[in-house]
PDB file of N, CA and C in Angstrom:
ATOM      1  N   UNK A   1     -16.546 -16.612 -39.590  1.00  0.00           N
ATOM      2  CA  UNK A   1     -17.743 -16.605 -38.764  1.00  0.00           C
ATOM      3  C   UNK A   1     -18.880 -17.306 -39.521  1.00  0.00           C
ATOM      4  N   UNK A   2     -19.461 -18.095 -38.872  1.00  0.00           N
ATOM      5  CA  UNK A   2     -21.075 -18.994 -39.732  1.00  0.00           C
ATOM      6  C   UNK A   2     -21.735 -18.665 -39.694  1.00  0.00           C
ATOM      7  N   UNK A   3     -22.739 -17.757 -40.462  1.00  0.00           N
ATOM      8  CA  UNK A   3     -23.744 -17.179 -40.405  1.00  0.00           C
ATOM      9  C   UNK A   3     -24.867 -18.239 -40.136  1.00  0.00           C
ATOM     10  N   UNK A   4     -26.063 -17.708 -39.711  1.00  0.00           N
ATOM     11  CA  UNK A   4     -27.039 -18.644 -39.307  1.00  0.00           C
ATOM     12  C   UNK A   4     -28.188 -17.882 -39.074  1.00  0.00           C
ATOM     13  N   UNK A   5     -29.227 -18.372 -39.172  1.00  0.00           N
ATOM     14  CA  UNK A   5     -31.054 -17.322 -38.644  1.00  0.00           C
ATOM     15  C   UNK A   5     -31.443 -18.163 -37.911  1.00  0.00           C
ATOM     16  N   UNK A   6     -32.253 -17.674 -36.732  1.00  0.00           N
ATOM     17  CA  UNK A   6     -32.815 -18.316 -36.260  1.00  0.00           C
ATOM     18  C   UNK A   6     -34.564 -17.621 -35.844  1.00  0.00           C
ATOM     19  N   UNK A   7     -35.566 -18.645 -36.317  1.00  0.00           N
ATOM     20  CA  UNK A   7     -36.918 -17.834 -36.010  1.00  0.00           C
ATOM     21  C   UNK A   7     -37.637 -18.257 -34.562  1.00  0.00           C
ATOM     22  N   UNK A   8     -37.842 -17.279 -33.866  1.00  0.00           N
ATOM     23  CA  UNK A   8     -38.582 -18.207 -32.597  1.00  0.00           C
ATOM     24  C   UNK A   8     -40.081 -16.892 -32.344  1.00  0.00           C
ATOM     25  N   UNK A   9     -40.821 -17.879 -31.531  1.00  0.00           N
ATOM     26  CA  UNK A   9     -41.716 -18.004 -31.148  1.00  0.00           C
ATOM     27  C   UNK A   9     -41.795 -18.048 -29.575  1.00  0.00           C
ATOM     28  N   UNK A  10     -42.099 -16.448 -28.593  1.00  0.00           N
ATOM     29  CA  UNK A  10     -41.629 -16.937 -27.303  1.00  0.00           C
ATOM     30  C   UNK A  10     -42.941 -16.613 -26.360  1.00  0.00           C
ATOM     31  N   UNK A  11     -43.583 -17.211 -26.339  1.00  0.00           N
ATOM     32  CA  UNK A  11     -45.041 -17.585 -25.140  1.00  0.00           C
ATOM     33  C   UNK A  11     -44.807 -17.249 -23.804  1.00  0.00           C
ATOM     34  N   UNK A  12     -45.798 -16.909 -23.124  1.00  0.00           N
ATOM     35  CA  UNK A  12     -45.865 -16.311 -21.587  1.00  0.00           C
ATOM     36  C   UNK A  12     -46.227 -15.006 -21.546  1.00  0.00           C
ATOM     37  N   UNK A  13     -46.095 -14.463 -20.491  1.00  0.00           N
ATOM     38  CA  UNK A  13     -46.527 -13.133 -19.753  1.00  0.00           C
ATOM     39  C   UNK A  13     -44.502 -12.123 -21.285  1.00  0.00           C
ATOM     40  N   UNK A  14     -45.226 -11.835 -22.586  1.00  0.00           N
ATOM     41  CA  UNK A  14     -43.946 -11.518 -23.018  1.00  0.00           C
ATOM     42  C   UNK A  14     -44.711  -9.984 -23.606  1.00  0.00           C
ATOM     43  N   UNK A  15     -45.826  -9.945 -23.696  1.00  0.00           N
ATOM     44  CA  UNK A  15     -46.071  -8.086 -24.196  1.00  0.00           C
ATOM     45  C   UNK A  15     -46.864  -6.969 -22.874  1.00  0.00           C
ATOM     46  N   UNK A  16     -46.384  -5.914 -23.341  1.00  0.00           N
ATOM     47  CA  UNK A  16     -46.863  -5.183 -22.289  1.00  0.00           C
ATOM     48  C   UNK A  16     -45.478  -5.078 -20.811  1.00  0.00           C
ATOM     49  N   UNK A  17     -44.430  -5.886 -21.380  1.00  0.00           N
ATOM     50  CA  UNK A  17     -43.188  -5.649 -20.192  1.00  0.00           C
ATOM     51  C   UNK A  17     -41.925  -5.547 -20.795  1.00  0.00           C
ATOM     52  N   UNK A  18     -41.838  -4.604 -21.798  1.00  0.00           N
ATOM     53  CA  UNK A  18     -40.654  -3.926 -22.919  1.00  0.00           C
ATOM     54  C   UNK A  18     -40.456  -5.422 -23.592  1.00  0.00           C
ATOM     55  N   UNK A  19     -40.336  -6.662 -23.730  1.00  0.00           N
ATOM     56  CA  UNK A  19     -39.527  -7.497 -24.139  1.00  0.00           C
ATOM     57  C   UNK A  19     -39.230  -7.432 -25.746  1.00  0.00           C
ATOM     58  N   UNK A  20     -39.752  -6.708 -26.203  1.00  0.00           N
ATOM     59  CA  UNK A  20     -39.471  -5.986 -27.715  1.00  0.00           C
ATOM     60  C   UNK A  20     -38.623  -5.705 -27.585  1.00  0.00           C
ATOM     61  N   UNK A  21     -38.205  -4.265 -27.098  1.00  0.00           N
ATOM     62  CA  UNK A  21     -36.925  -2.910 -26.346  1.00  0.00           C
ATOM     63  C   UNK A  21     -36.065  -4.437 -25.959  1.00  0.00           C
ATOM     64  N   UNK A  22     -36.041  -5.200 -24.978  1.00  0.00           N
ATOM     65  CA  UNK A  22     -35.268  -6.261 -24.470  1.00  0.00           C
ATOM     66  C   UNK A  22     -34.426  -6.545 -25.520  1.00  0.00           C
ATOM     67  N   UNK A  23     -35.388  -7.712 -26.284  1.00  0.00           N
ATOM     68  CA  UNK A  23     -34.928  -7.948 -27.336  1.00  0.00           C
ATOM     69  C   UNK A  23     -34.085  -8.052 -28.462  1.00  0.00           C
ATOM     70  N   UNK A  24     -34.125  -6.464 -29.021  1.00  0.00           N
ATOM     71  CA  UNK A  24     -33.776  -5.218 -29.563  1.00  0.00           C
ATOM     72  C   UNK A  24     -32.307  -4.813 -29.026  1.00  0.00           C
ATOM     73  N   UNK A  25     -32.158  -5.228 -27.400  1.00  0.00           N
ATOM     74  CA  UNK A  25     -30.945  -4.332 -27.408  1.00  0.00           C
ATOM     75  C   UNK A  25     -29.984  -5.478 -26.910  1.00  0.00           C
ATOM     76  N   UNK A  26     -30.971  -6.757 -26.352  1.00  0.00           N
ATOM     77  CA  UNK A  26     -30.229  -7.596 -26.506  1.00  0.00           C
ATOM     78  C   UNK A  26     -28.812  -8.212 -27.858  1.00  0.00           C
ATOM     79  N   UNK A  27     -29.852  -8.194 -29.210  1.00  0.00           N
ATOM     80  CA  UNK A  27     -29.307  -8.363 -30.545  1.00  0.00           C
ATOM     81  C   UNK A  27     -28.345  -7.170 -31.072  1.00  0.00           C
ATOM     82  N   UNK A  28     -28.969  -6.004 -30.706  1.00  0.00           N
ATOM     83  CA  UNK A  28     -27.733  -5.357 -30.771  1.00  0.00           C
ATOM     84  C   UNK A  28     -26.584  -5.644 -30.141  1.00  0.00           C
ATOM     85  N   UNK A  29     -26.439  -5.774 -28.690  1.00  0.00           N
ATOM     86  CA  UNK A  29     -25.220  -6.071 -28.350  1.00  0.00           C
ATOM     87  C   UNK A  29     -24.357  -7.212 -29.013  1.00  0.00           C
ATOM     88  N   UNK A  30     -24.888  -8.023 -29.552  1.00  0.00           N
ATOM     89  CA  UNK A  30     -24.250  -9.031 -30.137  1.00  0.00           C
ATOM     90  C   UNK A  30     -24.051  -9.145 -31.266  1.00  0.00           C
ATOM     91  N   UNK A  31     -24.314  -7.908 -31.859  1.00  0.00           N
ATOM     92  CA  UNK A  31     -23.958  -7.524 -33.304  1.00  0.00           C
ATOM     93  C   UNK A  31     -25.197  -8.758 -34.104  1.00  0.00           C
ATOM     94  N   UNK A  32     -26.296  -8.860 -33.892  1.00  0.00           N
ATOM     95  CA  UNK A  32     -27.052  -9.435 -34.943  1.00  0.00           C
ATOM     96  C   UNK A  32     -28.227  -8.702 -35.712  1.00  0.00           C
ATOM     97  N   UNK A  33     -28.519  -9.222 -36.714  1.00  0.00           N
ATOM     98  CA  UNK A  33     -29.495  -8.429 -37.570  1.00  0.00           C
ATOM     99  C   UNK A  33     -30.545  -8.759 -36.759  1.00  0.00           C
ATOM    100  N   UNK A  34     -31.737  -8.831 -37.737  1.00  0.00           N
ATOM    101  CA  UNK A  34     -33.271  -9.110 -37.425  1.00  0.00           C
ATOM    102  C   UNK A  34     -34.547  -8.269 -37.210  1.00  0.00           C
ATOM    103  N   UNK A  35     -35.076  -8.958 -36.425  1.00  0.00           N
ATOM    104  CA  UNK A  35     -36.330  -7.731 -36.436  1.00  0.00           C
ATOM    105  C   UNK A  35     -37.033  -8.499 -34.591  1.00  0.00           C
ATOM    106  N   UNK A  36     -37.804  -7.910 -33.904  1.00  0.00           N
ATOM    107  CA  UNK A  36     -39.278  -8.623 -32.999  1.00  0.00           C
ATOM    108  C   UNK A  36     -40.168  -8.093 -33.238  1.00  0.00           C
ATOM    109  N   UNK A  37     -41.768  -8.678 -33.144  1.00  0.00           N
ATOM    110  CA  UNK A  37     -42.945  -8.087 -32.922  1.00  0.00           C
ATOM    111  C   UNK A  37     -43.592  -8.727 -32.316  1.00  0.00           C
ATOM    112  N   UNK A  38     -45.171  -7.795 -31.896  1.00  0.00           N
ATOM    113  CA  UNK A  38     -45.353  -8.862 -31.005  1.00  0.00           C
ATOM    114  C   UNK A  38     -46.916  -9.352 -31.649  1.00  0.00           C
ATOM    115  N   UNK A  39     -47.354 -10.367 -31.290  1.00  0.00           N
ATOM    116  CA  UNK A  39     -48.231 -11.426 -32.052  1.00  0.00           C
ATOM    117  C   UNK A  39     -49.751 -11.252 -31.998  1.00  0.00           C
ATOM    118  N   UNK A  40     -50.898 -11.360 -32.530  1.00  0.00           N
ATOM    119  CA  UNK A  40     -52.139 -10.981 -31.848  1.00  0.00           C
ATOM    120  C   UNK A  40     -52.675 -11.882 -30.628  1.00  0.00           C
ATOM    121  N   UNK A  41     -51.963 -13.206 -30.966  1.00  0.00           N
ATOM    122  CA  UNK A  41     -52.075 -14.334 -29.686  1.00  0.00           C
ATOM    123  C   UNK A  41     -51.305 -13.887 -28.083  1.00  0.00           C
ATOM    124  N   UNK A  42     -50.416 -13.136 -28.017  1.00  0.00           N
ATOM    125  CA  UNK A  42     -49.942 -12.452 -27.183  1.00  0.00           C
ATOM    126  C   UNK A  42     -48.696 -12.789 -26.910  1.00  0.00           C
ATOM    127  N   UNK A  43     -48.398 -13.760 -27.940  1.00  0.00           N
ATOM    128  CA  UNK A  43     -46.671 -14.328 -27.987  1.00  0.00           C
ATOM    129  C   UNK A  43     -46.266 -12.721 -29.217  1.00  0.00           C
ATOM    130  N   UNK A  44     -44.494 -13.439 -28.420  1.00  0.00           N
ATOM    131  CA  UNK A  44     -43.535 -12.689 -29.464  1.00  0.00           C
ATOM    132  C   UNK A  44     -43.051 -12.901 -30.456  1.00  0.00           C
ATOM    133  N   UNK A  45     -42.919 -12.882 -31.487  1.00  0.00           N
ATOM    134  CA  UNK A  45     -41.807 -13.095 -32.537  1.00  0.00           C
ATOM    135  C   UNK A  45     -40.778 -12.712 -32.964  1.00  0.00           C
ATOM    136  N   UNK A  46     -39.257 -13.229 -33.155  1.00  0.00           N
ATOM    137  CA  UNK A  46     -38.476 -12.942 -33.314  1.00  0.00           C
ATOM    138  C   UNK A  46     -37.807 -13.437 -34.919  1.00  0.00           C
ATOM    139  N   UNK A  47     -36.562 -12.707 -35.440  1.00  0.00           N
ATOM    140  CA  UNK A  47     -36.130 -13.422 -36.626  1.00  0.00           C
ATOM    141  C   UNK A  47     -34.448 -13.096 -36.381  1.00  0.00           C
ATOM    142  N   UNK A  48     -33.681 -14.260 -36.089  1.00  0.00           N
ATOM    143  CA  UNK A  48     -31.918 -13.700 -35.584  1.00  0.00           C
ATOM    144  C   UNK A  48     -30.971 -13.964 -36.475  1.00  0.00           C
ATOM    145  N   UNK A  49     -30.526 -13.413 -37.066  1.00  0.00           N
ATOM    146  CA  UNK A  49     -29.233 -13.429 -38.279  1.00  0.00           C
ATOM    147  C   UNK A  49     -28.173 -13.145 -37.580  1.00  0.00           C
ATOM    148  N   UNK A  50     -26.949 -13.456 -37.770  1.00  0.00           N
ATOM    149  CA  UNK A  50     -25.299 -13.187 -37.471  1.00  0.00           C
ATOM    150  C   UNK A  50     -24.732 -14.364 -37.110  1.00  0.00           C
ATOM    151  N   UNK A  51     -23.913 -14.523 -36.537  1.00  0.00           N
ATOM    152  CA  UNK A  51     -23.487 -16.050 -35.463  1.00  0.00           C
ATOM    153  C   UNK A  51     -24.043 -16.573 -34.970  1.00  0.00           C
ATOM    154  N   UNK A  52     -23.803 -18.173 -35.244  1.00  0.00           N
ATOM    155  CA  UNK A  52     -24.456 -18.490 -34.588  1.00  0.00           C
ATOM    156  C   UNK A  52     -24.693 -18.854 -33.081  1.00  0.00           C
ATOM    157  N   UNK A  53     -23.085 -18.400 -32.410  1.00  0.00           N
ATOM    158  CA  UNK A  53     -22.743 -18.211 -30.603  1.00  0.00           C
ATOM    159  C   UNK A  53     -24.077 -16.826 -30.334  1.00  0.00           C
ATOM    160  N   UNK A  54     -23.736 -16.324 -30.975  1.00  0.00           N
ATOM    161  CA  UNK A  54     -24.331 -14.904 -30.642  1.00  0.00           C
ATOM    162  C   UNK A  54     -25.661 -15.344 -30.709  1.00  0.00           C
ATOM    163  N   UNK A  55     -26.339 -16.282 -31.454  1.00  0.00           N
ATOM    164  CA  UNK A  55     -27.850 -16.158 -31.692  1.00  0.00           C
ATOM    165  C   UNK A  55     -28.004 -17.217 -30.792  1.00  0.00           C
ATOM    166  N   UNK A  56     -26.839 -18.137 -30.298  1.00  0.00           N
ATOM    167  CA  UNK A  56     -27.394 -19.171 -29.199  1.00  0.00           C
ATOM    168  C   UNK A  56     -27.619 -18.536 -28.053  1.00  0.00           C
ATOM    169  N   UNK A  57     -26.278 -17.154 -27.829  1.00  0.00           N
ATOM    170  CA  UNK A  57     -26.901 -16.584 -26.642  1.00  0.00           C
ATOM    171  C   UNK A  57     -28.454 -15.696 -26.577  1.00  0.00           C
ATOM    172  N   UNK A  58     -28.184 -15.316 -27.540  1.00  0.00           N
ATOM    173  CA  UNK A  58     -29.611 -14.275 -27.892  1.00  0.00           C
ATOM    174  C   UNK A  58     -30.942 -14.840 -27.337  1.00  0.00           C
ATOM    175  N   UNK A  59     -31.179 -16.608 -27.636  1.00  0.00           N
ATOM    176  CA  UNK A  59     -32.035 -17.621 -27.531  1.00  0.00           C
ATOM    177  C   UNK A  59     -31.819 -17.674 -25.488  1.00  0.00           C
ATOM    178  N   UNK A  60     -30.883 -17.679 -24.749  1.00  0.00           N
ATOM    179  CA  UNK A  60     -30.676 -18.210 -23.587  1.00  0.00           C
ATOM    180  C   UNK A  60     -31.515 -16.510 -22.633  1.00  0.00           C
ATOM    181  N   UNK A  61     -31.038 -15.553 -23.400  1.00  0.00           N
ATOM    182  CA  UNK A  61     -31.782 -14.458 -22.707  1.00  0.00           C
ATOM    183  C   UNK A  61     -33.158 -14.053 -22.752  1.00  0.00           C
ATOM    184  N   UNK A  62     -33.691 -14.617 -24.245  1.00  0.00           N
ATOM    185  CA  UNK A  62     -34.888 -14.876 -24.766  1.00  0.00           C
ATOM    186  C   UNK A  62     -35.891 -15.849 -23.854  1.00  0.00           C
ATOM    187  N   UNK A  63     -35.242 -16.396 -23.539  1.00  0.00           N
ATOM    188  CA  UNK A  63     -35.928 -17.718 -22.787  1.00  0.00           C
ATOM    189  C   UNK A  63     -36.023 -17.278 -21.176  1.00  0.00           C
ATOM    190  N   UNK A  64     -35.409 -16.280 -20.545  1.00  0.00           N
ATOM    191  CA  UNK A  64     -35.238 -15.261 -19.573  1.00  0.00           C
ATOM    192  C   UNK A  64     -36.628 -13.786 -19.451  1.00  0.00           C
ATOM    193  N   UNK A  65     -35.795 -13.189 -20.472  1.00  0.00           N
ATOM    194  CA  UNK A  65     -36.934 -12.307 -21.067  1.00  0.00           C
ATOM    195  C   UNK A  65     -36.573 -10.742 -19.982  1.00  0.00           C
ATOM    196  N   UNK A  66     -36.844  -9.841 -19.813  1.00  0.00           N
ATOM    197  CA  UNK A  66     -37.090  -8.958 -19.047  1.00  0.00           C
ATOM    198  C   UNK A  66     -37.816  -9.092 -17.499  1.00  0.00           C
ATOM    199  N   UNK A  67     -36.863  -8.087 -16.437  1.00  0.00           N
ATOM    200  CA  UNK A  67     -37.826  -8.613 -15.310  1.00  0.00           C
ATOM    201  C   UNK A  67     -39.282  -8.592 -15.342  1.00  0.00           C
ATOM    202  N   UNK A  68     -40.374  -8.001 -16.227  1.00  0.00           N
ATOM    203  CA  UNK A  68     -41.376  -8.237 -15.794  1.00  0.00           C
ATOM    204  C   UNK A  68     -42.129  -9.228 -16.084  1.00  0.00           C
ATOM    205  N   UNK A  69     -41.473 -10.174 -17.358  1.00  0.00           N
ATOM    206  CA  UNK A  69     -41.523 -11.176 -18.345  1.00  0.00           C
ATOM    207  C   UNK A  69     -41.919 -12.374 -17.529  1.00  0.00           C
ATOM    208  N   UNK A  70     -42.514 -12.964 -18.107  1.00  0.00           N
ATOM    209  CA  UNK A  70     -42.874 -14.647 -17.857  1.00  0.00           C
ATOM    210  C   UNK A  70     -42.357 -15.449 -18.819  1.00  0.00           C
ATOM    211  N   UNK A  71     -41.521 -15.924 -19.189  1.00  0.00           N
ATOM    212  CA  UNK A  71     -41.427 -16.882 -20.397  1.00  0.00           C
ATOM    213  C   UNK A  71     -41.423 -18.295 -20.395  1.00  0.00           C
ATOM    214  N   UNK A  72     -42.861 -18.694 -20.949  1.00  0.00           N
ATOM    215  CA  UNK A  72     -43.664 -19.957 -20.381  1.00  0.00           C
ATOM    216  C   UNK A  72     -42.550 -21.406 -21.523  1.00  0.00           C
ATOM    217  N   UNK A  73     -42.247 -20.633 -22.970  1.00  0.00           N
ATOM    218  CA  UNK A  73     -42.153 -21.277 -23.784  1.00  0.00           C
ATOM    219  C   UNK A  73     -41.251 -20.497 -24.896  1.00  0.00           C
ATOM    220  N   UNK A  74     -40.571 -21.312 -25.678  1.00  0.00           N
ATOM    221  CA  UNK A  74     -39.435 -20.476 -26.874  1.00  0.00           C
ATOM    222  C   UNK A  74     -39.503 -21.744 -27.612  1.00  0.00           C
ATOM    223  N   UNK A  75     -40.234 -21.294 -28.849  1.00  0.00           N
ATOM    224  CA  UNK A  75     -40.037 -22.530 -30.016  1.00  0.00           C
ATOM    225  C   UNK A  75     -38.627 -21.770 -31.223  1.00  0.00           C
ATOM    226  N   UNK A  76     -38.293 -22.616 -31.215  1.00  0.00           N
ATOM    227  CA  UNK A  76     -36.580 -22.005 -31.925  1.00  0.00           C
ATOM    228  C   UNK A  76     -36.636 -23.235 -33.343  1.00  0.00           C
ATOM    229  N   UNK A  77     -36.930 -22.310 -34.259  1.00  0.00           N
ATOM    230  CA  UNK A  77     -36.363 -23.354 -36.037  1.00  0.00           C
ATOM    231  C   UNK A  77     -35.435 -22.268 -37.063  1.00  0.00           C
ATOM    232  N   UNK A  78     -34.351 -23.116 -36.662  1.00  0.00           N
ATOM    233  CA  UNK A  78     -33.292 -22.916 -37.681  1.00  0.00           C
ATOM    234  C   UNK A  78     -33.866 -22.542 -39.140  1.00  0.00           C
ATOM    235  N   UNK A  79     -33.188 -21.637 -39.992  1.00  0.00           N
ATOM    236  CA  UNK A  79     -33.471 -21.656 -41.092  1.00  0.00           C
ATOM    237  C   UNK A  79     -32.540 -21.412 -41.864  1.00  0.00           C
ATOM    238  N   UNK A  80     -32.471 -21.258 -43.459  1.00  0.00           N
ATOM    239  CA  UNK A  80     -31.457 -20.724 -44.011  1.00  0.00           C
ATOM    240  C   UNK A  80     -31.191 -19.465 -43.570  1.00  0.00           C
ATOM    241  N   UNK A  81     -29.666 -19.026 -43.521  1.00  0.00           N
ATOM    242  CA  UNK A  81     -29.470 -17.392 -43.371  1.00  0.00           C
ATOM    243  C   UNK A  81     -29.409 -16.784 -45.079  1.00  0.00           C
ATOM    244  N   UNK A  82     -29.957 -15.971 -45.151  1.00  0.00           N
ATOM    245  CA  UNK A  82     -29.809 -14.860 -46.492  1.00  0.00           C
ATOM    246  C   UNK A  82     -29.518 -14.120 -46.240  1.00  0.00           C
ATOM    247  N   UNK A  83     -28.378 -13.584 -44.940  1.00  0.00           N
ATOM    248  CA  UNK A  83     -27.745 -12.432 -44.994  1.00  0.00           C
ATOM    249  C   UNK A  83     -27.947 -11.029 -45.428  1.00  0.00           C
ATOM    250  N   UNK A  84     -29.125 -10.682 -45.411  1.00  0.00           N
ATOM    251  CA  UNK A  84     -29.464  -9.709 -45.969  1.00  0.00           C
ATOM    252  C   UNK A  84     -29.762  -8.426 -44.771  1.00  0.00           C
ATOM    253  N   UNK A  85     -30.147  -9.073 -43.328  1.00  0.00           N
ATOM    254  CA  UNK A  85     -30.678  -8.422 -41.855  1.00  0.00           C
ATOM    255  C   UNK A  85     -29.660  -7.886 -41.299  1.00  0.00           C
ATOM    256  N   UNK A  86     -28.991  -6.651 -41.927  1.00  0.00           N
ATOM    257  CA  UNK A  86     -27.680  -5.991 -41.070  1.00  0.00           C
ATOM    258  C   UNK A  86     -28.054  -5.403 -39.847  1.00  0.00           C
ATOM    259  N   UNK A  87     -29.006  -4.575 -39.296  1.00  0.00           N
ATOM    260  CA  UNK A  87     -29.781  -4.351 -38.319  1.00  0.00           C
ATOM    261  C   UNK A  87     -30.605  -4.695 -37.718  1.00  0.00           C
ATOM    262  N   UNK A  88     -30.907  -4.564 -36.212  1.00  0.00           N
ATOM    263  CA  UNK A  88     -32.195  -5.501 -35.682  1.00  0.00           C
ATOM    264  C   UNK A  88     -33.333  -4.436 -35.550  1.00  0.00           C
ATOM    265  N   UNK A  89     -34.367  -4.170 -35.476  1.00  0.00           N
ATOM    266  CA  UNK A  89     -35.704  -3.908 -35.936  1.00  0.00           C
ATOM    267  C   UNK A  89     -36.497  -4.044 -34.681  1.00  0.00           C
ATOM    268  N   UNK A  90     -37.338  -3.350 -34.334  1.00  0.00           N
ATOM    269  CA  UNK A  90     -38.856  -3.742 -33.726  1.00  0.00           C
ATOM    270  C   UNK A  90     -39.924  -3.195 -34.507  1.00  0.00           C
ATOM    271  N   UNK A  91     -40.597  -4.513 -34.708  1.00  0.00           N
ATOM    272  CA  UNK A  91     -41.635  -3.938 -35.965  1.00  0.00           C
ATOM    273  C   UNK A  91     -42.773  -3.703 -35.148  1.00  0.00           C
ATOM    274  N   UNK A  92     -43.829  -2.870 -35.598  1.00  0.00           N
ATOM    275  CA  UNK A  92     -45.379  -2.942 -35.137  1.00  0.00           C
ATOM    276  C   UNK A  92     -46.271  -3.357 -35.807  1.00  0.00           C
ATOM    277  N   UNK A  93     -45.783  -4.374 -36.513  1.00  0.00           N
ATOM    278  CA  UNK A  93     -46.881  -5.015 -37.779  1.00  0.00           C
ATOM    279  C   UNK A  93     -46.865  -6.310 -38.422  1.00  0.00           C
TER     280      UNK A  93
END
């Protein structure tokens, strides 16, 4: 399996309509690490470790978002994986 991270940045109507919780249980299902929070600009942030199928899908639901979600925009940059994110996270900070 190829490990891989991926960091995004996802703009629109994305706090205040669970897309954290979304998120969160999205990456769980797909067995990936990481963490979301959400931004003072009113975007989300995300950080996706595991596969990289799994983190392409992670990115396709991301870009979806929850029904109450707007998702105007998803900036997605590859990075090194350091394997270190066995669990996914919702941070408040």
């Amino acid at each position: 399996m190829k490990q891989a991270c991926a960091h995004l940045i996802i703009k629109g109507i994305v706090q205040g309509v669970f897309f954290r919780a979304f998120t969160r249980d999205v990456a769980t299902r797909l067995g990936l690490g990481g963490w979301v929070k959400n931004l003072t600009d009113g975007s989300v942030e995300a950080l996706f470790e595991g596969d990289r199928e799994a983190i392409e899908q992670a990115i396709k639901k991301c870009s979806v978002g929850p029904s109450g979600a707007r998702v105007d925009d998803v900036d997605v940059r590859w990075e090194e994986c350091l394997g270190h994110l066995k669990d996914f996270q919702v941070r408040y900070y």
